[in-house]
N, C-alpha and C. Protein backbone atom coordinates (compact mmCIF):
# COMPACT_ATOMS: atom_id res chain seq x y z
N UNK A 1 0.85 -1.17 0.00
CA UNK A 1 0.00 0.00 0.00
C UNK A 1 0.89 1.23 0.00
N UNK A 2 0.57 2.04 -0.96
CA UNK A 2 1.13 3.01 -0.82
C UNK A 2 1.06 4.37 0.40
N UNK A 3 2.13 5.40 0.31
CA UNK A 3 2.34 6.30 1.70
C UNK A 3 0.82 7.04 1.23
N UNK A 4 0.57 7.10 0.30
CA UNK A 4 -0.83 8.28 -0.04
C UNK A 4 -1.63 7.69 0.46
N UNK A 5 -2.40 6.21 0.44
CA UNK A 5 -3.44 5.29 0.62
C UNK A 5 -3.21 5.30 2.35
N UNK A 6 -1.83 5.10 2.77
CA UNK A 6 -1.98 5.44 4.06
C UNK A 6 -2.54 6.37 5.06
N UNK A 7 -1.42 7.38 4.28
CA UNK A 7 -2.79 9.01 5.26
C UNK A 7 -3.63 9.28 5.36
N UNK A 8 -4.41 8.98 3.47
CA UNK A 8 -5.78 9.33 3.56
C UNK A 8 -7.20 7.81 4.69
N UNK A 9 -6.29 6.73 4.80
CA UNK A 9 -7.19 5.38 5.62
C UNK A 9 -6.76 6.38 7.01
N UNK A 10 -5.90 6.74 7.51
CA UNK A 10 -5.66 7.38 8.86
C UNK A 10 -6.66 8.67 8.95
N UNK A 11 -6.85 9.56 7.76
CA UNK A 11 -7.60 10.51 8.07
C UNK A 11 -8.88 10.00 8.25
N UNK A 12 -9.18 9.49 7.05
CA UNK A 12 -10.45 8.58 7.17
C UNK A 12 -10.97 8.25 8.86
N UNK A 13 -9.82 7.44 9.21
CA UNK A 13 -10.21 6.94 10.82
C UNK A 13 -10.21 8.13 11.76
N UNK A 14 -9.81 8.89 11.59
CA UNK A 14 -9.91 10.05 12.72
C UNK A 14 -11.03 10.52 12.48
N UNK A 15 -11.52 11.02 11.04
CA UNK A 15 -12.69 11.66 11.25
C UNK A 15 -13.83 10.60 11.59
N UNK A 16 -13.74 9.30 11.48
CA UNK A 16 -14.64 8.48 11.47
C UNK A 16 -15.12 8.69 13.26
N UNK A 17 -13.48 8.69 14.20
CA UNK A 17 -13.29 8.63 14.94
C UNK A 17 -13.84 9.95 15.83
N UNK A 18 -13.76 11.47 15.03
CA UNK A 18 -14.33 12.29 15.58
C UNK A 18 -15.56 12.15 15.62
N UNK A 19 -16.55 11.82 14.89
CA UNK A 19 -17.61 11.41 14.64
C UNK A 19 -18.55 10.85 15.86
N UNK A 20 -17.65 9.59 16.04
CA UNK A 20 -18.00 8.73 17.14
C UNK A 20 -18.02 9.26 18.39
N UNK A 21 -17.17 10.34 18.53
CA UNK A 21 -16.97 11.05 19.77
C UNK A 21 -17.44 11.71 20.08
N UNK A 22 -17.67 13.02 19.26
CA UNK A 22 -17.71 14.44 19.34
C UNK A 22 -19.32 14.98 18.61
N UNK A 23 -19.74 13.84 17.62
CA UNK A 23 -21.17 13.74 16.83
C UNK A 23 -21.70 12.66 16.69
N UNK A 24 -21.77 11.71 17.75
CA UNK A 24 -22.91 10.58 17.67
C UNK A 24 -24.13 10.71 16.89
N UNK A 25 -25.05 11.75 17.20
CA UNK A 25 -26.16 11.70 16.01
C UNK A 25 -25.74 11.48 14.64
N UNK A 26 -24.44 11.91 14.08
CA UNK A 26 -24.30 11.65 12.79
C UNK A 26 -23.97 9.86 12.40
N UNK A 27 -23.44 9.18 13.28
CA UNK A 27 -23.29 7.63 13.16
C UNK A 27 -23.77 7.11 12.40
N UNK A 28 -25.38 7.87 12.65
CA UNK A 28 -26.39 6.87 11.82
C UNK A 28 -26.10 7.11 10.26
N UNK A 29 -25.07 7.93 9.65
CA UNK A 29 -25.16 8.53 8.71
C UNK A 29 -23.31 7.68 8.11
N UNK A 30 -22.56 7.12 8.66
CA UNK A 30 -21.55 6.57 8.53
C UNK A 30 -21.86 5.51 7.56
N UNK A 31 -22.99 4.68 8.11
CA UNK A 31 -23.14 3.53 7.13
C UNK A 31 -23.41 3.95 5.67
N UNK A 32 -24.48 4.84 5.93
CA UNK A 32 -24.84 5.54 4.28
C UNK A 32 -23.54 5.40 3.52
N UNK A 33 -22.72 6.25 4.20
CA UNK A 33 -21.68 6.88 3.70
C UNK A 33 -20.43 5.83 3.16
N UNK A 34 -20.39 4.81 4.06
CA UNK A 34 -20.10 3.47 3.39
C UNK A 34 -20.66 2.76 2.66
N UNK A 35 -21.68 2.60 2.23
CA UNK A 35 -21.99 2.00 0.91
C UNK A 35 -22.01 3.11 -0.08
N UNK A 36 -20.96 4.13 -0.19
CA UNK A 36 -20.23 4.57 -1.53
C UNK A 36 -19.09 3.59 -2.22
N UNK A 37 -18.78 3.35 -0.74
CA UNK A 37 -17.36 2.77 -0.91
C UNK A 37 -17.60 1.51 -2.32
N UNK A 38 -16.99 1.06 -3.18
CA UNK A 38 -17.05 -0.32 -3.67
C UNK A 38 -16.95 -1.88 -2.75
N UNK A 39 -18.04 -2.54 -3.66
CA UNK A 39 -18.44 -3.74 -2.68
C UNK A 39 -18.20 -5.18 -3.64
N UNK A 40 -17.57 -4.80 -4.82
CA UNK A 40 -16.74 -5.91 -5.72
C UNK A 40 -15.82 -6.45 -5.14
N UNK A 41 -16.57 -8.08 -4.16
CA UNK A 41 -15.38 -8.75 -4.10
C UNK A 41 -14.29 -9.89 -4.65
N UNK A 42 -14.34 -9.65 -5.64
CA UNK A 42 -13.56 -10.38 -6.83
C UNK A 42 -12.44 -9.14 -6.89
N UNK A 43 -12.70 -7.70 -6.86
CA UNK A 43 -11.26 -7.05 -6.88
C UNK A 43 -11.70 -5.84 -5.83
N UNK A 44 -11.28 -6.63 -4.53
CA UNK A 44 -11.60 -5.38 -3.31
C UNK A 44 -10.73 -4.20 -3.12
N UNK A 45 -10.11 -4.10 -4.47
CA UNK A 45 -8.96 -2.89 -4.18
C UNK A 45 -9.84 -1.20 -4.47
N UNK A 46 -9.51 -0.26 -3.34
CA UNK A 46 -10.44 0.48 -3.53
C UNK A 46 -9.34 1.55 -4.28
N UNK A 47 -9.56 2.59 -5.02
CA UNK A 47 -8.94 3.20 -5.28
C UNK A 47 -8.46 4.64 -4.48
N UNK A 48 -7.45 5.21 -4.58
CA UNK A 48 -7.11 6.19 -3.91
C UNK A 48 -8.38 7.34 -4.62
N UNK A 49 -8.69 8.01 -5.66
CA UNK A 49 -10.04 8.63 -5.66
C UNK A 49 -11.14 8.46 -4.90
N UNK A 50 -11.58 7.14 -4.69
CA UNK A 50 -12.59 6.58 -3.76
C UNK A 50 -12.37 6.85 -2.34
N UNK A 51 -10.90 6.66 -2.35
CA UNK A 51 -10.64 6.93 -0.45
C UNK A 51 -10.66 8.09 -0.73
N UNK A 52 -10.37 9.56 -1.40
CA UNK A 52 -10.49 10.62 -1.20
C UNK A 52 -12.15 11.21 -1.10
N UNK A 53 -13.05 10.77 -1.87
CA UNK A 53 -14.16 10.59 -1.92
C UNK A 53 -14.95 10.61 -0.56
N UNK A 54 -14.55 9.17 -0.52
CA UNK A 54 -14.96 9.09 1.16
C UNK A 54 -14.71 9.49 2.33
N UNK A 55 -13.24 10.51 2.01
CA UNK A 55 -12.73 11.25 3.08
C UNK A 55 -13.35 12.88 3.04
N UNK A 56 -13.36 13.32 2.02
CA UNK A 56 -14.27 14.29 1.86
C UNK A 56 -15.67 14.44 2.14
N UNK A 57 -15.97 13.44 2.00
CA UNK A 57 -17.99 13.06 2.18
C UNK A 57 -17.80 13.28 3.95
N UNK A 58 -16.85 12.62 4.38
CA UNK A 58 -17.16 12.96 5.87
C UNK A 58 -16.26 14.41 6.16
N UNK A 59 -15.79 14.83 5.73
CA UNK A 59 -15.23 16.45 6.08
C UNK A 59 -16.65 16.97 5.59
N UNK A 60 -17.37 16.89 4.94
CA UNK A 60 -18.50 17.49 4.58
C UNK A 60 -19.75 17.65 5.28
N UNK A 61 -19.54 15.88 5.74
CA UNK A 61 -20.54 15.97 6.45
C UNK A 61 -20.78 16.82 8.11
N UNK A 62 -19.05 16.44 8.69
CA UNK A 62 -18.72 17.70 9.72
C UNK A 62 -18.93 18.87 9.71
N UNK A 63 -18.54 19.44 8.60
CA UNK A 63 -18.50 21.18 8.14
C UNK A 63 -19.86 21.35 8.36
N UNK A 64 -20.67 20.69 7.57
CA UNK A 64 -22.12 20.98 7.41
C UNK A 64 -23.05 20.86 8.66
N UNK A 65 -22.84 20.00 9.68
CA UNK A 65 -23.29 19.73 10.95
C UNK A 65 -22.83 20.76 11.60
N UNK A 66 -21.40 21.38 11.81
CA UNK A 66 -21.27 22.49 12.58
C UNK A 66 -21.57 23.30 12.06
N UNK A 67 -21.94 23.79 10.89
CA UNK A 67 -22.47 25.02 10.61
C UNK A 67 -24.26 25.28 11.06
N UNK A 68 -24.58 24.36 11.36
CA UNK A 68 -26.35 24.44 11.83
C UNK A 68 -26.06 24.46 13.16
N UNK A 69 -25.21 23.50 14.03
CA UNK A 69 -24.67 23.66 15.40
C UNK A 69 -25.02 25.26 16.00
């Protein structure tokens, strides 16, 4: 795995992780947000676009929750 695929699975987990912490009501909204992800398991390789994808969808979804906050 490459150093890029790394940071962005670590950011991924932190915000997943802020989430869990800091915005429980949004949880219910994690799963959604995982079935973007690809679910082909004959080639489970996700692409680095996709992890950016999904790392953005949840910066988005933060931004957007604290801004009604």
């Amino acid at each position: 795995m490459e150093q890029k695929e790394l940071n962005i699975l670590n950011e991924i987990s932190n915000l997943t992780r802020t989430i869990e912490e800091e915005y429980p009501e949004l949880e219910k909204y994690l799963d959604e947000s995982r079935s973007t992800l690809p679910k082909d398991n004959a080639n489970p390789k996700v692409s680095i676009k996709e992890l950016q994808n999904y790392r953005d969808s949840l910066q988005n979804m933060i931004a957007k929750y604290r801004e009604k906050g």
